[in-house]
N, C-alpha and C. Protein backbone atom coordinates (compact mmCIF):
# COMPACT_ATOMS: atom_id res chain seq x y z
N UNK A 1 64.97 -178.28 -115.84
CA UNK A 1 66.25 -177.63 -115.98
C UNK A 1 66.39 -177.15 -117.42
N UNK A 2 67.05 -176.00 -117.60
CA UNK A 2 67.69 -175.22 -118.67
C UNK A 2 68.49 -175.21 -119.45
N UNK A 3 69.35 -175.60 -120.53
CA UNK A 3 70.04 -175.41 -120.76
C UNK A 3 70.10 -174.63 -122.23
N UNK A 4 71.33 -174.50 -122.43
CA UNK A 4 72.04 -173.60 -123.92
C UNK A 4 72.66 -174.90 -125.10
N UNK A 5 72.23 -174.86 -125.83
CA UNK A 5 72.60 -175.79 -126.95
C UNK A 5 73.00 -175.23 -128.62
N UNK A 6 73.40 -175.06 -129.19
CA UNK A 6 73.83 -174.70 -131.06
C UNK A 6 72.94 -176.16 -131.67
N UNK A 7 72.26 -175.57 -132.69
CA UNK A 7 71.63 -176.13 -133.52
C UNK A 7 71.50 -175.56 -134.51
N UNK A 8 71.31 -176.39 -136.21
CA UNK A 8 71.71 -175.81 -137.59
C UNK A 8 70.45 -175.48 -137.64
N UNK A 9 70.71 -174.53 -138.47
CA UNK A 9 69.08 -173.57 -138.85
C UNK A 9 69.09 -173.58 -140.52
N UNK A 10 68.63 -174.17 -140.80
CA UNK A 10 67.94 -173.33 -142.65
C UNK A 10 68.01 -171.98 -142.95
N UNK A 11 68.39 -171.34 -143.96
CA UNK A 11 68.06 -170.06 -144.01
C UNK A 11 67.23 -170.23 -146.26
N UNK A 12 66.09 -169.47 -145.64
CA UNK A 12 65.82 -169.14 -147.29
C UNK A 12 66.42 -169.47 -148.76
N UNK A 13 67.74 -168.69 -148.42
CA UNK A 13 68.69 -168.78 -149.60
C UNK A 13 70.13 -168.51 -148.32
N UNK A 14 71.15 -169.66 -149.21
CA UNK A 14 72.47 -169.31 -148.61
C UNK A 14 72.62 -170.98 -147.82
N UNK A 15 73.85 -170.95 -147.26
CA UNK A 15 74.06 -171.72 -146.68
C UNK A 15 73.80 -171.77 -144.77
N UNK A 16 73.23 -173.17 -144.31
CA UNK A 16 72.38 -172.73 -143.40
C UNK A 16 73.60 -172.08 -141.80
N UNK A 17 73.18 -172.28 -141.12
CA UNK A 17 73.96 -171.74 -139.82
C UNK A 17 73.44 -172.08 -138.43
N UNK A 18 73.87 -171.98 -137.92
CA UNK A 18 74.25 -172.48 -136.12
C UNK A 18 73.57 -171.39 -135.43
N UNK A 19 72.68 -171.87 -134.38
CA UNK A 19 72.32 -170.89 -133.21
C UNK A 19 72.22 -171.56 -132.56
N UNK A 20 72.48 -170.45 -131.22
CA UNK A 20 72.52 -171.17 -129.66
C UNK A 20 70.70 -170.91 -129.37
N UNK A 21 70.18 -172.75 -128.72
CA UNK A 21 69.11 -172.04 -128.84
C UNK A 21 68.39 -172.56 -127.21
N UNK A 22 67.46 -172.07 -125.90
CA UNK A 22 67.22 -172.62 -125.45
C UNK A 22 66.53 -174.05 -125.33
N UNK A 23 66.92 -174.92 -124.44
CA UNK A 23 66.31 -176.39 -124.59
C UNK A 23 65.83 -176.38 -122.86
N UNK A 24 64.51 -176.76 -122.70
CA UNK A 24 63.80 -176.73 -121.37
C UNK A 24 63.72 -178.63 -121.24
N UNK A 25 64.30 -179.10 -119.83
CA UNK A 25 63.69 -180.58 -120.15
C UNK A 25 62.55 -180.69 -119.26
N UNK A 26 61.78 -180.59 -119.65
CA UNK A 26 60.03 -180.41 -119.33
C UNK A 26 59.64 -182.17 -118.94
N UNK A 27 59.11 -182.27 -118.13
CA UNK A 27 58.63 -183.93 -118.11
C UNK A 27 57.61 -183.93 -119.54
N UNK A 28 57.88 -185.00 -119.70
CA UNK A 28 56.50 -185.82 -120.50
C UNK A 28 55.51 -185.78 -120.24
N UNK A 29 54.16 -185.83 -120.95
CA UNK A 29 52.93 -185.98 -120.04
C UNK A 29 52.42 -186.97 -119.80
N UNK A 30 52.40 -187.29 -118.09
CA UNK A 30 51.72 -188.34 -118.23
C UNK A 30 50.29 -188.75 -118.68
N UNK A 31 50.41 -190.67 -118.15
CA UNK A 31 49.25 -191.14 -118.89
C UNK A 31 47.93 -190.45 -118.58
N UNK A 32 47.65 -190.38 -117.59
CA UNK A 32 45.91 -189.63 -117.33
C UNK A 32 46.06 -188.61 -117.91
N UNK A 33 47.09 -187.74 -118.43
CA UNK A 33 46.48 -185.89 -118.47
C UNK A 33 46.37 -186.56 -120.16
N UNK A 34 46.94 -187.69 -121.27
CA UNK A 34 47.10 -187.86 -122.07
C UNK A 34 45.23 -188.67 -122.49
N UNK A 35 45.25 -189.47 -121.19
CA UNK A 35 43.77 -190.59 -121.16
C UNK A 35 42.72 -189.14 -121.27
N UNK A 36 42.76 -187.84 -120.77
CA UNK A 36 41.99 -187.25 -120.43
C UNK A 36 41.74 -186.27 -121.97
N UNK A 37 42.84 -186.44 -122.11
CA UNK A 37 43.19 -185.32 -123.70
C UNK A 37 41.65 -186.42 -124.98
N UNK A 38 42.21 -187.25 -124.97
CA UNK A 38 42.09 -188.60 -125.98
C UNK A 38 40.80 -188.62 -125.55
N UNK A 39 40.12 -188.56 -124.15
CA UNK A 39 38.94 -188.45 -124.43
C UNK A 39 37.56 -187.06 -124.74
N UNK A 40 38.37 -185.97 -124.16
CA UNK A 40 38.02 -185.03 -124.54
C UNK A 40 37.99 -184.69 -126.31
N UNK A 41 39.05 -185.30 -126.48
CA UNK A 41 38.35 -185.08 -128.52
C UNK A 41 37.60 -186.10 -128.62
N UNK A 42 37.13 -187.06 -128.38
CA UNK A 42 36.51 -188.02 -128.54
C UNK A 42 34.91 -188.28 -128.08
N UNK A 43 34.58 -187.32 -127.08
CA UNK A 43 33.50 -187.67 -126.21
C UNK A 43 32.80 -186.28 -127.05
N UNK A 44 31.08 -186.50 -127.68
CA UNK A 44 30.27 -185.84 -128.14
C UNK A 44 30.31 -184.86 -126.92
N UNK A 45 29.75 -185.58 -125.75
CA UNK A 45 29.24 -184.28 -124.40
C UNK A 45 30.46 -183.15 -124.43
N UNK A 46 31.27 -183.71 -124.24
CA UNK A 46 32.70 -183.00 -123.97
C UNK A 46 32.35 -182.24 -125.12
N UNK A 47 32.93 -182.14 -126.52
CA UNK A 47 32.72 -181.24 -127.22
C UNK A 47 31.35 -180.30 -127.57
N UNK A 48 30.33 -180.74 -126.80
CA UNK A 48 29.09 -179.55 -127.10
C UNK A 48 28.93 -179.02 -125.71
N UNK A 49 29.76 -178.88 -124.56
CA UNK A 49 29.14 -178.10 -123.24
C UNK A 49 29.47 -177.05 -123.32
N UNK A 50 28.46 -176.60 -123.21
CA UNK A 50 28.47 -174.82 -122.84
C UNK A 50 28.88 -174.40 -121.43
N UNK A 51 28.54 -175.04 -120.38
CA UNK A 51 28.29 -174.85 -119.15
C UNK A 51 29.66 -175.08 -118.34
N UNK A 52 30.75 -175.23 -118.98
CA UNK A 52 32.07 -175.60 -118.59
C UNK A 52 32.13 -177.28 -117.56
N UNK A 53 31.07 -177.74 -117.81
CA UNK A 53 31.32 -179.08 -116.38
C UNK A 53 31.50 -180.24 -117.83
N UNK A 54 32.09 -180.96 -117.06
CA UNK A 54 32.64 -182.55 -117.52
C UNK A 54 31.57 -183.51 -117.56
N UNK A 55 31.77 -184.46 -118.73
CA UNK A 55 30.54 -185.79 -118.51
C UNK A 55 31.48 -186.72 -116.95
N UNK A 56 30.06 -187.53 -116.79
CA UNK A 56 30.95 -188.18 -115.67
C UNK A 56 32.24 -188.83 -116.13
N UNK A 57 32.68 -189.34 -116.93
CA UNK A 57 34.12 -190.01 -117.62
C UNK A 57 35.30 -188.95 -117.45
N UNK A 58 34.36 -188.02 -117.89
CA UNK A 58 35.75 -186.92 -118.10
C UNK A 58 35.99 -186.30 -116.72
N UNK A 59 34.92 -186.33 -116.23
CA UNK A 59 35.30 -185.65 -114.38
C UNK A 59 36.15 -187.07 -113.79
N UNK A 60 35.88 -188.19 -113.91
CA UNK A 60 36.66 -189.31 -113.12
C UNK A 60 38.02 -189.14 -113.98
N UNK A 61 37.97 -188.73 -115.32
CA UNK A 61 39.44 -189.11 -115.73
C UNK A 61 40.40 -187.67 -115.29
N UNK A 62 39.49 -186.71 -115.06
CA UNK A 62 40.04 -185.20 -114.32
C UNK A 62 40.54 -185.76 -113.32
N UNK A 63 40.15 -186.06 -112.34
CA UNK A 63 40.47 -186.67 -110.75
C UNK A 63 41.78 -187.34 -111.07
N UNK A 64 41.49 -188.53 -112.12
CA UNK A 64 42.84 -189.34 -111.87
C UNK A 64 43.99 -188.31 -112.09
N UNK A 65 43.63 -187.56 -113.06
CA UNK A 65 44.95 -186.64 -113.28
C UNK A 65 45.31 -185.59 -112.44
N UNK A 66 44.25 -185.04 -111.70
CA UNK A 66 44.89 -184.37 -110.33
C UNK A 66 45.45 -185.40 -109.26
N UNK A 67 45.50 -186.65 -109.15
CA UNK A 67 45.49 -187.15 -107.94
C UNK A 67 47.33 -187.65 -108.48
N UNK A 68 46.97 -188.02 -109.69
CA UNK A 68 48.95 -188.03 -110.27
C UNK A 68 49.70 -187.50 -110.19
N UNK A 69 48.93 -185.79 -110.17
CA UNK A 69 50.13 -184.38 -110.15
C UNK A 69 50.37 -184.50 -108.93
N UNK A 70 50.36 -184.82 -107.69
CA UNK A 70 50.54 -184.65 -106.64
C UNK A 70 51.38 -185.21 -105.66
């Protein structure tokens, strides 16, 4: 959901000021798409494939996170 909110803004020079600004409430991400993030910077394979496919860790931790979205 959407909404309209005023929030103070900074300006350069001057005193700051108010805009209406959109606010989206987006879920959080969950834990697997986060387990999956954390290991993707982390895993050597993951960062040198050329070939677009996953080490096995990262394909099982893919799965868990499709099987959550659902």
């Amino acid at each position: 959901m959407t909404h309209v909110e005023w929030q103070w803004r900074e300006r350069s020079s001057g005193a700051p000021y108010r805009q209406r600004v959109s606010m989206s409430e987006a879920p959080a991400p969950d834990e697997e798409f986060l387990a999956l993030i954390e290991h993707e910077l982390n895993c050597t394979a993951c960062k040198v494939r050329t070939d677009g496919a996953f080490c096995p860790t990262a394909a099982e931790l893919v799965r868990a996170e499709r099987e959550a979205r659902r």
